[in-house]
PDB file of N, CA and C in Angstrom:
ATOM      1  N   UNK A   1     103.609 109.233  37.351  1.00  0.00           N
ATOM      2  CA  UNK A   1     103.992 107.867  37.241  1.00  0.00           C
ATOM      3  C   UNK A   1     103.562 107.107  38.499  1.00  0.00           C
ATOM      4  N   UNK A   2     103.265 106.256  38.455  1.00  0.00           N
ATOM      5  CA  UNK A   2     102.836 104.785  39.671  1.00  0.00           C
ATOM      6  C   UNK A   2     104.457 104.439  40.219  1.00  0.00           C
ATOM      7  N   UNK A   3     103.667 103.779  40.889  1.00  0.00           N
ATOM      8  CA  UNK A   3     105.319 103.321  42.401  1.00  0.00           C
ATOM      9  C   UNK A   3     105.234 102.094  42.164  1.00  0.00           C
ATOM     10  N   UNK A   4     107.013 101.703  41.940  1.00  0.00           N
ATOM     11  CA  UNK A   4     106.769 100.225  41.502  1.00  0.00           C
ATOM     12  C   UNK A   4     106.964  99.926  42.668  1.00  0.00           C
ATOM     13  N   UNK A   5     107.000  98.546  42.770  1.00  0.00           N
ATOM     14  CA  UNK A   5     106.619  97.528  44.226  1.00  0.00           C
ATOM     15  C   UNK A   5     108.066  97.842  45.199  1.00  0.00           C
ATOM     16  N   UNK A   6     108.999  98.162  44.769  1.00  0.00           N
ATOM     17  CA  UNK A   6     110.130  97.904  46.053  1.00  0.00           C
ATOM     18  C   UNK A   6     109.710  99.355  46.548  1.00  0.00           C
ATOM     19  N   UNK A   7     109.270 100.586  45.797  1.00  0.00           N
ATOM     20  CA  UNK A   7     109.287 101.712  46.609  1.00  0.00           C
ATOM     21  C   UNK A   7     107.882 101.467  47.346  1.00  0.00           C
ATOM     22  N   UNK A   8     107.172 100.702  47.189  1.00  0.00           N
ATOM     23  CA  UNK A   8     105.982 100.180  48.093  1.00  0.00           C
ATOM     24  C   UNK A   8     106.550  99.297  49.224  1.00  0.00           C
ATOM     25  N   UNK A   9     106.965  98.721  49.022  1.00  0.00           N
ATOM     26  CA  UNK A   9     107.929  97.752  49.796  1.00  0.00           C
ATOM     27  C   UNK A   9     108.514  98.469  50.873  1.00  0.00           C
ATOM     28  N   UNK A  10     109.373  99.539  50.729  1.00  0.00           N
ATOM     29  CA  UNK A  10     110.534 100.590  51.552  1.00  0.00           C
ATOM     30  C   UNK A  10     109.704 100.911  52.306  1.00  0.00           C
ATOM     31  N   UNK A  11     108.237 101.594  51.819  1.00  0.00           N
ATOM     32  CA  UNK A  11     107.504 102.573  52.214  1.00  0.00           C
ATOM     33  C   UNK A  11     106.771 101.384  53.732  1.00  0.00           C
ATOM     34  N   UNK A  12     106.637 100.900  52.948  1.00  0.00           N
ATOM     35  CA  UNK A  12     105.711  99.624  54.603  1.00  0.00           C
ATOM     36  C   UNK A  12     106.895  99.017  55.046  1.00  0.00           C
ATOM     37  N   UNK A  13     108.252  99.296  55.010  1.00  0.00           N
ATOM     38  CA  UNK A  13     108.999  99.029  55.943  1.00  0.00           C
ATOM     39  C   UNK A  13     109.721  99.835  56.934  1.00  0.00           C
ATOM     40  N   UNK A  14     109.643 101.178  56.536  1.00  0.00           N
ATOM     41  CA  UNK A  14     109.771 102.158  57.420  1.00  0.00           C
ATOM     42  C   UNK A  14     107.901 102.507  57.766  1.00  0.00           C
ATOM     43  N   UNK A  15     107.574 102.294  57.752  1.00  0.00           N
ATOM     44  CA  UNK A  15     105.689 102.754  58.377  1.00  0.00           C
ATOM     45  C   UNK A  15     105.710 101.555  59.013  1.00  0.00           C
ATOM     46  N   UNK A  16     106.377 100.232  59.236  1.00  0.00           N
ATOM     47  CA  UNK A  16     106.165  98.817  60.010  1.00  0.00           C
ATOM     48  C   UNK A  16     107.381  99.398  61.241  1.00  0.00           C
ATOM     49  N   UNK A  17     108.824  99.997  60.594  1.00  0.00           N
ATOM     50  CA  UNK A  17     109.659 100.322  62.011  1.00  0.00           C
ATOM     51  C   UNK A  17     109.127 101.371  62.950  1.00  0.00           C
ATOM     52  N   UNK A  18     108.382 102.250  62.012  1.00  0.00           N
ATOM     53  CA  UNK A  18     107.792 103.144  62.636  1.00  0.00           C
ATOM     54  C   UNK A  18     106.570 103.087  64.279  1.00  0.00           C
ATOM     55  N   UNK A  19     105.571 102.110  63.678  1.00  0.00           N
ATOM     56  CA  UNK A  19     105.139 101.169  64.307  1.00  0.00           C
ATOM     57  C   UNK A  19     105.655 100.612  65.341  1.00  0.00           C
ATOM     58  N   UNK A  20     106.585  99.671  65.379  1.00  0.00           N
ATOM     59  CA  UNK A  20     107.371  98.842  66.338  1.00  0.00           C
ATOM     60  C   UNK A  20     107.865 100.125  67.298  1.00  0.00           C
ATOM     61  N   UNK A  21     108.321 101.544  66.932  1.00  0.00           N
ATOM     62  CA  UNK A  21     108.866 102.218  67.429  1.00  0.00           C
ATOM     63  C   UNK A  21     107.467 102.762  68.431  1.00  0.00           C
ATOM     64  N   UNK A  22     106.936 103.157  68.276  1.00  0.00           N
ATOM     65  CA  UNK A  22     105.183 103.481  69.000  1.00  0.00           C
ATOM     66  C   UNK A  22     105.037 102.572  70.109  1.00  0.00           C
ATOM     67  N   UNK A  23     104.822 100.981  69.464  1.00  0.00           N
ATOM     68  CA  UNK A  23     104.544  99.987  70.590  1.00  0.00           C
ATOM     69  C   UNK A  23     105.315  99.899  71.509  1.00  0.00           C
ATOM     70  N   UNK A  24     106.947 100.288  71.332  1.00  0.00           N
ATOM     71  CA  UNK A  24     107.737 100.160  72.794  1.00  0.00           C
ATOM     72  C   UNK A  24     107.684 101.155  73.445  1.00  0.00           C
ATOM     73  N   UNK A  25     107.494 102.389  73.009  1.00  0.00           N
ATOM     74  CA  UNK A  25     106.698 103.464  73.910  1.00  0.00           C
ATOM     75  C   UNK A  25     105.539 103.219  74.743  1.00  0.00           C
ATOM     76  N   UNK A  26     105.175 102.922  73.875  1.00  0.00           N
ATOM     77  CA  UNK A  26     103.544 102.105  74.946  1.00  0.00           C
ATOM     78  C   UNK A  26     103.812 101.259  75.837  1.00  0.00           C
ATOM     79  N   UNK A  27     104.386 100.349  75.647  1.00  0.00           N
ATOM     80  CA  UNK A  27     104.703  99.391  76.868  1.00  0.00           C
ATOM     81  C   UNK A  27     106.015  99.892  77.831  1.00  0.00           C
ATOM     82  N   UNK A  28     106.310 100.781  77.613  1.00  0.00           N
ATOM     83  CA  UNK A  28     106.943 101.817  78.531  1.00  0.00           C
ATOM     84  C   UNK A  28     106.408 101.950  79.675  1.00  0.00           C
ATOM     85  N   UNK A  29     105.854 102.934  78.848  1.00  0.00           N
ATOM     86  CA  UNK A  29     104.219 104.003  79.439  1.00  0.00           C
ATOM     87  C   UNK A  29     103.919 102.983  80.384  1.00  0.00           C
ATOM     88  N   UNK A  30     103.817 101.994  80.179  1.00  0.00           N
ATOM     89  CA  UNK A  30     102.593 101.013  80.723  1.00  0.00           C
ATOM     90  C   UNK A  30     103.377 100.483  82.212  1.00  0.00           C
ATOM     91  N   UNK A  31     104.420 100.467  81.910  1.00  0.00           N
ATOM     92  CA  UNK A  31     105.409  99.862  82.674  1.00  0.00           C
ATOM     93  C   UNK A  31     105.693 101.018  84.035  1.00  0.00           C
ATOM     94  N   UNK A  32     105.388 102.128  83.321  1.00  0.00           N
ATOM     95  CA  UNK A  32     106.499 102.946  83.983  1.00  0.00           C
ATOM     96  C   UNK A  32     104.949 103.677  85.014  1.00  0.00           C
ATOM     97  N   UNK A  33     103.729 103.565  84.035  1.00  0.00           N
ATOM     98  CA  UNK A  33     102.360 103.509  85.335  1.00  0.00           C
ATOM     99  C   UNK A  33     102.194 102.796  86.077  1.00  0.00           C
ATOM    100  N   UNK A  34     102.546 101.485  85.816  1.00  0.00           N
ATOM    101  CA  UNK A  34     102.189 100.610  86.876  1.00  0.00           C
ATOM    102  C   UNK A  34     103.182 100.378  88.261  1.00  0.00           C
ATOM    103  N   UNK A  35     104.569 100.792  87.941  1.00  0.00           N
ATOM    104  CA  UNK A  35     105.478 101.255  89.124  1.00  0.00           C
ATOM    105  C   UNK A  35     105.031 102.427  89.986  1.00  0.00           C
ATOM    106  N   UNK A  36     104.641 103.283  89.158  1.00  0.00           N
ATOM    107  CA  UNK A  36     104.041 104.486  89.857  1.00  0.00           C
ATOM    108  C   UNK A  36     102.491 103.969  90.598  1.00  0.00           C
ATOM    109  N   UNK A  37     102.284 103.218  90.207  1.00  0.00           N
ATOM    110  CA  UNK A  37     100.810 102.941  90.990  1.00  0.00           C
ATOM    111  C   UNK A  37     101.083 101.949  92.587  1.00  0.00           C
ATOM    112  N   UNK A  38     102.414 101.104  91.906  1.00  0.00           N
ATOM    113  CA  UNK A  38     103.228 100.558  93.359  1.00  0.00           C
ATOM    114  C   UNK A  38     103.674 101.573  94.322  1.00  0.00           C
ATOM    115  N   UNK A  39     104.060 102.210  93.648  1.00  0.00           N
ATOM    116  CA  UNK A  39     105.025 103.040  94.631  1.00  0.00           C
ATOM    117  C   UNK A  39     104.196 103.932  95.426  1.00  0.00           C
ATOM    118  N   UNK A  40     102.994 104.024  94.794  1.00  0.00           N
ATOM    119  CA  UNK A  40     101.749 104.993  95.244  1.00  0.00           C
ATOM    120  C   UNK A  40     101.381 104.247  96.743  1.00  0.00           C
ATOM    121  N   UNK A  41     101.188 103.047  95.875  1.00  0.00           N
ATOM    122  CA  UNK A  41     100.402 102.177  96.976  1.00  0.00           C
ATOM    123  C   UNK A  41     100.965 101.903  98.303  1.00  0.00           C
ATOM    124  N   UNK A  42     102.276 101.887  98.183  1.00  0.00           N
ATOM    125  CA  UNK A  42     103.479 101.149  99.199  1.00  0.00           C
ATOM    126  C   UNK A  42     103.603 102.737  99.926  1.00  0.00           C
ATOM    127  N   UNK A  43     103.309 103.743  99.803  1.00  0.00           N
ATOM    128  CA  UNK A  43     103.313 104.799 100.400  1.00  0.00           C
ATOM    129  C   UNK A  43     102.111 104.859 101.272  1.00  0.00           C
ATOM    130  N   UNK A  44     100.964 104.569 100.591  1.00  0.00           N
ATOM    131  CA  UNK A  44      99.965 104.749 101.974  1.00  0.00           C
ATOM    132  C   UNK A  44      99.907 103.862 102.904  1.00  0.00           C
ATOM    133  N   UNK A  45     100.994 102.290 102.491  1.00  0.00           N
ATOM    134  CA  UNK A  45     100.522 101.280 103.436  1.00  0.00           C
ATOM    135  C   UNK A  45     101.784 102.072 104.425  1.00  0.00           C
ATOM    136  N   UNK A  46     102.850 102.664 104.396  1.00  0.00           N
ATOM    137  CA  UNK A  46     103.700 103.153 104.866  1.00  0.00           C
ATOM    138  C   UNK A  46     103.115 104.206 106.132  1.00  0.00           C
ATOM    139  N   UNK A  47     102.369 105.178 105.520  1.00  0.00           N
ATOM    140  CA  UNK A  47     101.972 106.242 105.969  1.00  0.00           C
ATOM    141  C   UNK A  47     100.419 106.012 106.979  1.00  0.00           C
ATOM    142  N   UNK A  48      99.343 104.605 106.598  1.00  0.00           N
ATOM    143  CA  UNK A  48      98.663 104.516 107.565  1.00  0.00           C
ATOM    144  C   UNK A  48      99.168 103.805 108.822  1.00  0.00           C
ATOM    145  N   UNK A  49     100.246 103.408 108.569  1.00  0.00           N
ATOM    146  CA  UNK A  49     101.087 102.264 109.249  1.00  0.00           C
ATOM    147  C   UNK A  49     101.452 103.820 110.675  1.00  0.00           C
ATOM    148  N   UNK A  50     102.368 104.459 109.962  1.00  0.00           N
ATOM    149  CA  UNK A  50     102.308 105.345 110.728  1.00  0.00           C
ATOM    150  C   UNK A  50     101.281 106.166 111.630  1.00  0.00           C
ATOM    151  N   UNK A  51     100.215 106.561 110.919  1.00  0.00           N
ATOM    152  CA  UNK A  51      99.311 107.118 111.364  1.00  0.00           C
ATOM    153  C   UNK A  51      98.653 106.246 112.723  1.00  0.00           C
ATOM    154  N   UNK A  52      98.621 104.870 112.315  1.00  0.00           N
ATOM    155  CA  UNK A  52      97.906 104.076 113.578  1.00  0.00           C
ATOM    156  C   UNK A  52      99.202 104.346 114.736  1.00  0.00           C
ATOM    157  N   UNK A  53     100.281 104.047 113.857  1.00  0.00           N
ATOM    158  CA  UNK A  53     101.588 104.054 115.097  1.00  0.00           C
ATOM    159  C   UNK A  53     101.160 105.099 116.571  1.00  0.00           C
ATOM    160  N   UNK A  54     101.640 106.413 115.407  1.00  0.00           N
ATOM    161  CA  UNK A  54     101.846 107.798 116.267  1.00  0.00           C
ATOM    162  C   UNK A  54     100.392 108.312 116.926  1.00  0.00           C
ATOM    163  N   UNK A  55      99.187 106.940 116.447  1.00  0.00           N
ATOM    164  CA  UNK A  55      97.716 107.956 117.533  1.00  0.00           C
ATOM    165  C   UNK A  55      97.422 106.666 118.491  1.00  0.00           C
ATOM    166  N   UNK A  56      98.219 105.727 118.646  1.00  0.00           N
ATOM    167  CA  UNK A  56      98.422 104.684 119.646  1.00  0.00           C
ATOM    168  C   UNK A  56      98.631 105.661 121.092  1.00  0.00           C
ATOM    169  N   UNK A  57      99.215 104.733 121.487  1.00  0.00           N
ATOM    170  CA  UNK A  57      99.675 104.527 123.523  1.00  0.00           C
ATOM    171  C   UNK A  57     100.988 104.752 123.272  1.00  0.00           C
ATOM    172  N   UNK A  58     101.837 105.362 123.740  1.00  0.00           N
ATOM    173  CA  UNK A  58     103.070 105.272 123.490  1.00  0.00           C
ATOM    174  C   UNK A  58     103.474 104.508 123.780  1.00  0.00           C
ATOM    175  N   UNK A  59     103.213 103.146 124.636  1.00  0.00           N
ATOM    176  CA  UNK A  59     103.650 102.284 125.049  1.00  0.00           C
ATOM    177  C   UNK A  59     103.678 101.299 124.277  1.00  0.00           C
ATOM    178  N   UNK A  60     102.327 100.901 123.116  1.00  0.00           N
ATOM    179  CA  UNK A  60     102.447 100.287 121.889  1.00  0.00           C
ATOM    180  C   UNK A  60     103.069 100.587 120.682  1.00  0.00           C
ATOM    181  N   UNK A  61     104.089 101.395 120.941  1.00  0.00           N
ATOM    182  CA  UNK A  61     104.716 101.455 119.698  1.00  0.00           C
ATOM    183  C   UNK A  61     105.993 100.829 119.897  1.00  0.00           C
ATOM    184  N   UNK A  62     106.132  99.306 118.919  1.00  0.00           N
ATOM    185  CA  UNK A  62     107.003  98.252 118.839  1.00  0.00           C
ATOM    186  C   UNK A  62     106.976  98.136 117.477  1.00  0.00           C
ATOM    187  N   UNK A  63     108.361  97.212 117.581  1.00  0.00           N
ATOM    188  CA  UNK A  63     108.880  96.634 116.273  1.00  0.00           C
ATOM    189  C   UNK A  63     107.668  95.618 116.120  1.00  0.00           C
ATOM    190  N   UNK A  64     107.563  95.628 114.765  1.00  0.00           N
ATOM    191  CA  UNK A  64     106.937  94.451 113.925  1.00  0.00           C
ATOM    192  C   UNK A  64     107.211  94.399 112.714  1.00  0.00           C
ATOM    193  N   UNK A  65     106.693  92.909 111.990  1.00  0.00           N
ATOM    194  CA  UNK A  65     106.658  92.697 110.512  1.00  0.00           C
ATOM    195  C   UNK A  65     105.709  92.372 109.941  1.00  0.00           C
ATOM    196  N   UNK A  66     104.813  92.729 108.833  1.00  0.00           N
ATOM    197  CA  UNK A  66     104.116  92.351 108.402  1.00  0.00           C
ATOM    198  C   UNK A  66     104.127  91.760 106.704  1.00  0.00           C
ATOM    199  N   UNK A  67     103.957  90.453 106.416  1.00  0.00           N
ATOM    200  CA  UNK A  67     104.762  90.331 104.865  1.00  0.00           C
ATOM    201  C   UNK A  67     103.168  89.491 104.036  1.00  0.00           C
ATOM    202  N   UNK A  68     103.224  89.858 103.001  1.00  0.00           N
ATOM    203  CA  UNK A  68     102.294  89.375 101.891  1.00  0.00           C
ATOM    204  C   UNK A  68     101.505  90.550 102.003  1.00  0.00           C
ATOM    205  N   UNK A  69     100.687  91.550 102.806  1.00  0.00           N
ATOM    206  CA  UNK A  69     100.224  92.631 102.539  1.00  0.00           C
ATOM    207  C   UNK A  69      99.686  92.867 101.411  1.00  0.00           C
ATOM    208  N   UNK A  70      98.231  92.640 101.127  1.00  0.00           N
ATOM    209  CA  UNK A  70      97.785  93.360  99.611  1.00  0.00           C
ATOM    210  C   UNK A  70      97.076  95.068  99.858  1.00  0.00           C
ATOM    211  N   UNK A  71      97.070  95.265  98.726  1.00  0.00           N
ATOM    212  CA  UNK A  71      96.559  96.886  98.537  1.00  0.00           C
ATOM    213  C   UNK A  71      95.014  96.745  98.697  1.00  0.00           C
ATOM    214  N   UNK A  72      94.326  96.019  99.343  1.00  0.00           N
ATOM    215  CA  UNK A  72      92.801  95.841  98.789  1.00  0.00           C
ATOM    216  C   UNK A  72      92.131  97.211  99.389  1.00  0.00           C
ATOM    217  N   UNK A  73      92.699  97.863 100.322  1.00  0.00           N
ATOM    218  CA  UNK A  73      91.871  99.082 100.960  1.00  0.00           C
ATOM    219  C   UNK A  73      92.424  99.958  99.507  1.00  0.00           C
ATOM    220  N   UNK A  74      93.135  99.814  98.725  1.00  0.00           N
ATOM    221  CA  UNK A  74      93.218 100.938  97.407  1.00  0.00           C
ATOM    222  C   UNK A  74      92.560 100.320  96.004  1.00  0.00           C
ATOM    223  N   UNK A  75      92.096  98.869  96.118  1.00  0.00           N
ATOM    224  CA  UNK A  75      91.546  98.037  95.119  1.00  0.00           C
ATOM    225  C   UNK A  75      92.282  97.707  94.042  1.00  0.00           C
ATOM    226  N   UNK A  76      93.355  97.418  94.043  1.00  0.00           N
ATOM    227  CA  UNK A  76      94.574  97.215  92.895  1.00  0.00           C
ATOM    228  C   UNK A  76      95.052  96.177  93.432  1.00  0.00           C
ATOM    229  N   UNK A  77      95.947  95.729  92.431  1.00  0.00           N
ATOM    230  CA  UNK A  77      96.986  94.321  93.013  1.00  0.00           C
ATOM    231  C   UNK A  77      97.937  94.947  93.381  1.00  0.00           C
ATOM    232  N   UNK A  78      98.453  93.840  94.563  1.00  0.00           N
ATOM    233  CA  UNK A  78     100.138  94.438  94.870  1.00  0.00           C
ATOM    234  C   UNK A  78     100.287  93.914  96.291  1.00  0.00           C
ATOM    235  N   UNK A  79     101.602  93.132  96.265  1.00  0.00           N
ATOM    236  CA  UNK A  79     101.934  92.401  97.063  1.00  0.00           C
ATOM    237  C   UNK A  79     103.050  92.897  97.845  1.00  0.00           C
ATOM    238  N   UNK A  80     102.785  93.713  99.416  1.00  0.00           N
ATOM    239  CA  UNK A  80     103.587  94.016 100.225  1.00  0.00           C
ATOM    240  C   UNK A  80     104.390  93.851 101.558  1.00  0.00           C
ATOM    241  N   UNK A  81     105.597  93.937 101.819  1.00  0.00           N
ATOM    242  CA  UNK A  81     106.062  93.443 103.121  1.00  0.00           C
ATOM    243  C   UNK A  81     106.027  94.885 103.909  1.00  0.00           C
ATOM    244  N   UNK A  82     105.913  94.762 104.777  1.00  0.00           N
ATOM    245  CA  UNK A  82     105.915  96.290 105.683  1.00  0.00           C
ATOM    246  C   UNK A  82     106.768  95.601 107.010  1.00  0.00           C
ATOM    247  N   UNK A  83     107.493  96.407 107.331  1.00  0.00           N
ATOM    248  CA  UNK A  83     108.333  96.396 108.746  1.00  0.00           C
ATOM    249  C   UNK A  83     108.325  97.612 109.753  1.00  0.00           C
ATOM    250  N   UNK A  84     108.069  97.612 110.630  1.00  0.00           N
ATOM    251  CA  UNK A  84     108.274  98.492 111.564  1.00  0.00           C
ATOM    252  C   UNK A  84     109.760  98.615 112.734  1.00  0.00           C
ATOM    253  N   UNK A  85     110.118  99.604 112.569  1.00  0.00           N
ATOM    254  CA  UNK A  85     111.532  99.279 113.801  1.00  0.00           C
ATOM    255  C   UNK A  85     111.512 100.446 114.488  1.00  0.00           C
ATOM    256  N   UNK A  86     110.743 100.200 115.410  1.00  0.00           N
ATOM    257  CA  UNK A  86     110.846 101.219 116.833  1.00  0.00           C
ATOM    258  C   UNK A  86     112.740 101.212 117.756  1.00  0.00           C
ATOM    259  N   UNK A  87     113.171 102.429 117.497  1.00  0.00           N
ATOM    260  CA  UNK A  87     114.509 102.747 118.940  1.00  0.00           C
ATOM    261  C   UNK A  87     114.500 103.555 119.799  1.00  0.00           C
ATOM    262  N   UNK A  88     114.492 102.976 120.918  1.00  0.00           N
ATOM    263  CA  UNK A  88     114.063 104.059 122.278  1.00  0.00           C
ATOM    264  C   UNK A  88     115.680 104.667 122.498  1.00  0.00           C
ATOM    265  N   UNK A  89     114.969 105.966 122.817  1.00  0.00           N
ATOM    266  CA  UNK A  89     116.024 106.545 123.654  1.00  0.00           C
ATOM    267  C   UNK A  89     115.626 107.298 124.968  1.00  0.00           C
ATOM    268  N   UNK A  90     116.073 107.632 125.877  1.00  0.00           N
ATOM    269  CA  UNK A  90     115.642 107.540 127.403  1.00  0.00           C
ATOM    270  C   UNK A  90     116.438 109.121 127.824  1.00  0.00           C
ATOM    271  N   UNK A  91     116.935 109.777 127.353  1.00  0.00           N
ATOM    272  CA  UNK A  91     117.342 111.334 127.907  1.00  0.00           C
ATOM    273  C   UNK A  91     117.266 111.870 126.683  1.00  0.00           C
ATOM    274  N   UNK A  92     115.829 113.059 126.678  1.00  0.00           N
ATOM    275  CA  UNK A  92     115.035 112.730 126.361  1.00  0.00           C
ATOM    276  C   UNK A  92     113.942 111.534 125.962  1.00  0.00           C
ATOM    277  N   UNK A  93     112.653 111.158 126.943  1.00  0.00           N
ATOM    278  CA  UNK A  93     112.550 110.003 126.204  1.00  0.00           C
ATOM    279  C   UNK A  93     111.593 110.082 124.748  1.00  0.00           C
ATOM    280  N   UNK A  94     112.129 109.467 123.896  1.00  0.00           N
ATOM    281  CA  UNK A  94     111.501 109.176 122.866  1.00  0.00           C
ATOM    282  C   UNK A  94     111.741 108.195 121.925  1.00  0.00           C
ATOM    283  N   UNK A  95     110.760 107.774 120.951  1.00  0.00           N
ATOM    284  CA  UNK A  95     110.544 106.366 120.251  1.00  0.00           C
ATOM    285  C   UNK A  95     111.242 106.852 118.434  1.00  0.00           C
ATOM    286  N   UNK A  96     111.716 106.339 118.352  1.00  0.00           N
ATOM    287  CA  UNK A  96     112.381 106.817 116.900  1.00  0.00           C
ATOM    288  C   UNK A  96     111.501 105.726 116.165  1.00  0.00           C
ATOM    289  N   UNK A  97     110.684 106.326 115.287  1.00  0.00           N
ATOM    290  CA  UNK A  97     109.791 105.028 114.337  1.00  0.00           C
ATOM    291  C   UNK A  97     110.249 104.712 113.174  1.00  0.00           C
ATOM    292  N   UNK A  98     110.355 103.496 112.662  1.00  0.00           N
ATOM    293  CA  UNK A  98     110.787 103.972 110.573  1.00  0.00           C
ATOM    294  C   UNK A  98     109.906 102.706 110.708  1.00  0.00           C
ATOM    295  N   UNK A  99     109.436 103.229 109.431  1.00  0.00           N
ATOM    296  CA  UNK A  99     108.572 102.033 108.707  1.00  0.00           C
ATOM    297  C   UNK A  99     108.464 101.624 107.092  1.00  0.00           C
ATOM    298  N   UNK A 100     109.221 100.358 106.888  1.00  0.00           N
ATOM    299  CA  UNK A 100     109.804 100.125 105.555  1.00  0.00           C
ATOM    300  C   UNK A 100     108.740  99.626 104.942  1.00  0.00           C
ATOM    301  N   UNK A 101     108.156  99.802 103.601  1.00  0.00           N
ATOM    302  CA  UNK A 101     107.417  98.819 103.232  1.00  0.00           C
ATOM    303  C   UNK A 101     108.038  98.495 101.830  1.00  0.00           C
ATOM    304  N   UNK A 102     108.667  96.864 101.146  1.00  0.00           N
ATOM    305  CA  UNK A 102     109.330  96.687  99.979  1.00  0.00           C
ATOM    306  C   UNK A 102     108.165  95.893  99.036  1.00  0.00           C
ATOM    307  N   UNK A 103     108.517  95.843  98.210  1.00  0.00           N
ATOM    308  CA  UNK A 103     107.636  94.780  96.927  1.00  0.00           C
ATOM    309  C   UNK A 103     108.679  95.134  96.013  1.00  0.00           C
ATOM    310  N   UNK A 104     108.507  93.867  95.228  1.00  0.00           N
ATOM    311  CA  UNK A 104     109.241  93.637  93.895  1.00  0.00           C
ATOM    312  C   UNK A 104     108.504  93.797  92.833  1.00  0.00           C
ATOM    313  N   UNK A 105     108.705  94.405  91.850  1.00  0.00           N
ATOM    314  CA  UNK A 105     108.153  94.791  90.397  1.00  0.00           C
ATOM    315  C   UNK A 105     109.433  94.173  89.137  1.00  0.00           C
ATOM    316  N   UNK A 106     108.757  94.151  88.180  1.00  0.00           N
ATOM    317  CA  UNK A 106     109.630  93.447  86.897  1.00  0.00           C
ATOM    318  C   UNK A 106     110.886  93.035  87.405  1.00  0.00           C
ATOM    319  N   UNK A 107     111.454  92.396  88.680  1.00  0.00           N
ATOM    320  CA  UNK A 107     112.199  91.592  88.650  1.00  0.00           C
ATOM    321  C   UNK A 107     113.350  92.595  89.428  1.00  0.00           C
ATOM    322  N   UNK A 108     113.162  93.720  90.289  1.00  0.00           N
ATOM    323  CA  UNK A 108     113.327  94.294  90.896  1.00  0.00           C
ATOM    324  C   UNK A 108     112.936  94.704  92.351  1.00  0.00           C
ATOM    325  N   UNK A 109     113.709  95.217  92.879  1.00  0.00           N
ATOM    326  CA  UNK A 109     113.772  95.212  94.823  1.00  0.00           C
ATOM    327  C   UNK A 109     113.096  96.716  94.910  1.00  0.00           C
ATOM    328  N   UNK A 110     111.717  97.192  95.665  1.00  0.00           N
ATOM    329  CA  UNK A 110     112.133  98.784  95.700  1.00  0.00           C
ATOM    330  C   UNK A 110     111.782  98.758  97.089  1.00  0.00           C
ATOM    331  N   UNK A 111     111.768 100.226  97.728  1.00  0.00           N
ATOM    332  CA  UNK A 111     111.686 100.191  99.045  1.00  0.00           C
ATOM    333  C   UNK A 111     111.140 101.575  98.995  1.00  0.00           C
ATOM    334  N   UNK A 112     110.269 101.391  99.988  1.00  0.00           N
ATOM    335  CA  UNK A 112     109.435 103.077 100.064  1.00  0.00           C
ATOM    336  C   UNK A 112     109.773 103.012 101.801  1.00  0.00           C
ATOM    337  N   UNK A 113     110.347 104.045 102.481  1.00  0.00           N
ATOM    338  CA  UNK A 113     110.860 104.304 104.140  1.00  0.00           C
ATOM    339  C   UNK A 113     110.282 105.584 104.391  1.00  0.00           C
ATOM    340  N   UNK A 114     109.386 105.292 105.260  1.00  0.00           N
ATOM    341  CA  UNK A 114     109.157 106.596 106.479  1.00  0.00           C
ATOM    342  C   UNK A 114     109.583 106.732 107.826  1.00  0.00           C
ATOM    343  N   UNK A 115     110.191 108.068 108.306  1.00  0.00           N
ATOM    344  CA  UNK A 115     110.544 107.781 109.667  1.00  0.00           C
ATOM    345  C   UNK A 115     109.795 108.777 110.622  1.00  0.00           C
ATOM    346  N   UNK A 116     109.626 108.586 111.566  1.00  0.00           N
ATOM    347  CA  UNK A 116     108.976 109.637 112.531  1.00  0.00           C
ATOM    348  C   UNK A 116     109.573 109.231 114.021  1.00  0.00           C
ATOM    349  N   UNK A 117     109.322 110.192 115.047  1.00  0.00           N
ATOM    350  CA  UNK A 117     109.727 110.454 116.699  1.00  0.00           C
ATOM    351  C   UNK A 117     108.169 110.181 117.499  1.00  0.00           C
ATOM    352  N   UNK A 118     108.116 109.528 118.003  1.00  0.00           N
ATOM    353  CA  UNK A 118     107.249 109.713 118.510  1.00  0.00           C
ATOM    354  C   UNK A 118     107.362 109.839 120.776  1.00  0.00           C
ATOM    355  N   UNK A 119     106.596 110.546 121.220  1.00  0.00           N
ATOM    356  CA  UNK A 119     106.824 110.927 122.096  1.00  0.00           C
ATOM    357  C   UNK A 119     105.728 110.907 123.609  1.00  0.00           C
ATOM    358  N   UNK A 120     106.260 110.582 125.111  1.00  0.00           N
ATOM    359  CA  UNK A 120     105.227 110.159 125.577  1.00  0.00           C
ATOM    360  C   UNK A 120     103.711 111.449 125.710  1.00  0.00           C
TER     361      UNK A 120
END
């Protein structure tokens, strides 16, 4: 026997939810790569930040801020603030480094923090 029209009907309305159910996976996915590609990014600006820090003068290692920061040395978009906060301590002497770098994604705050010692 042939399928009358409402069981045609049912049939493309569960294969249409079905559908809808796929596409919000996808834009998941999509969502949930492109945080990971921030968070990627906000790590190396973190980590060269450091790297220049700790092969400096020990004497140049100070607080600073740096804000609007793009990723262009990784070729992606992405708009970053980076902070540096050097604390001396003097018995033993040494430089306590952290270096924050934040950006906002879908309407959210994140923060990627590295810390290191650095020493004369």
């Amino acid at each position: 026997m042939g399928t009358s029209l409402i069981e045609a009907l049912i049939a493309l309305c569960l294969f249409s939810l079905g559908m809808l159910a796929i596409l919000q996976l996808s834009v998941g996915l999509i969502k949930g790569n492109n945080n990971s590609k921030l968070r990627h990014m906000a790590l190396q600006l973190a980590q060269n930040k450091m790297e220049v820090l700790l092969s400096t003068d020990y004497g140049s290692v100070v607080d600073g801020y740096e804000n609007g920061l793009s990723a262009t040395e990784m070729a992606a978009s992405g708009r970053f603030d980076r902070e540096v906060q050097v604390t001396e301590s003097t018995a033993p002497t040494y430089k306590n480094v952290r270096v924050t770098v934040t950006w906002h994604f879908s309407g959210e705050h994140h923060v990627t923090l590295l810390s290191s010692v650095a020493s004369p």
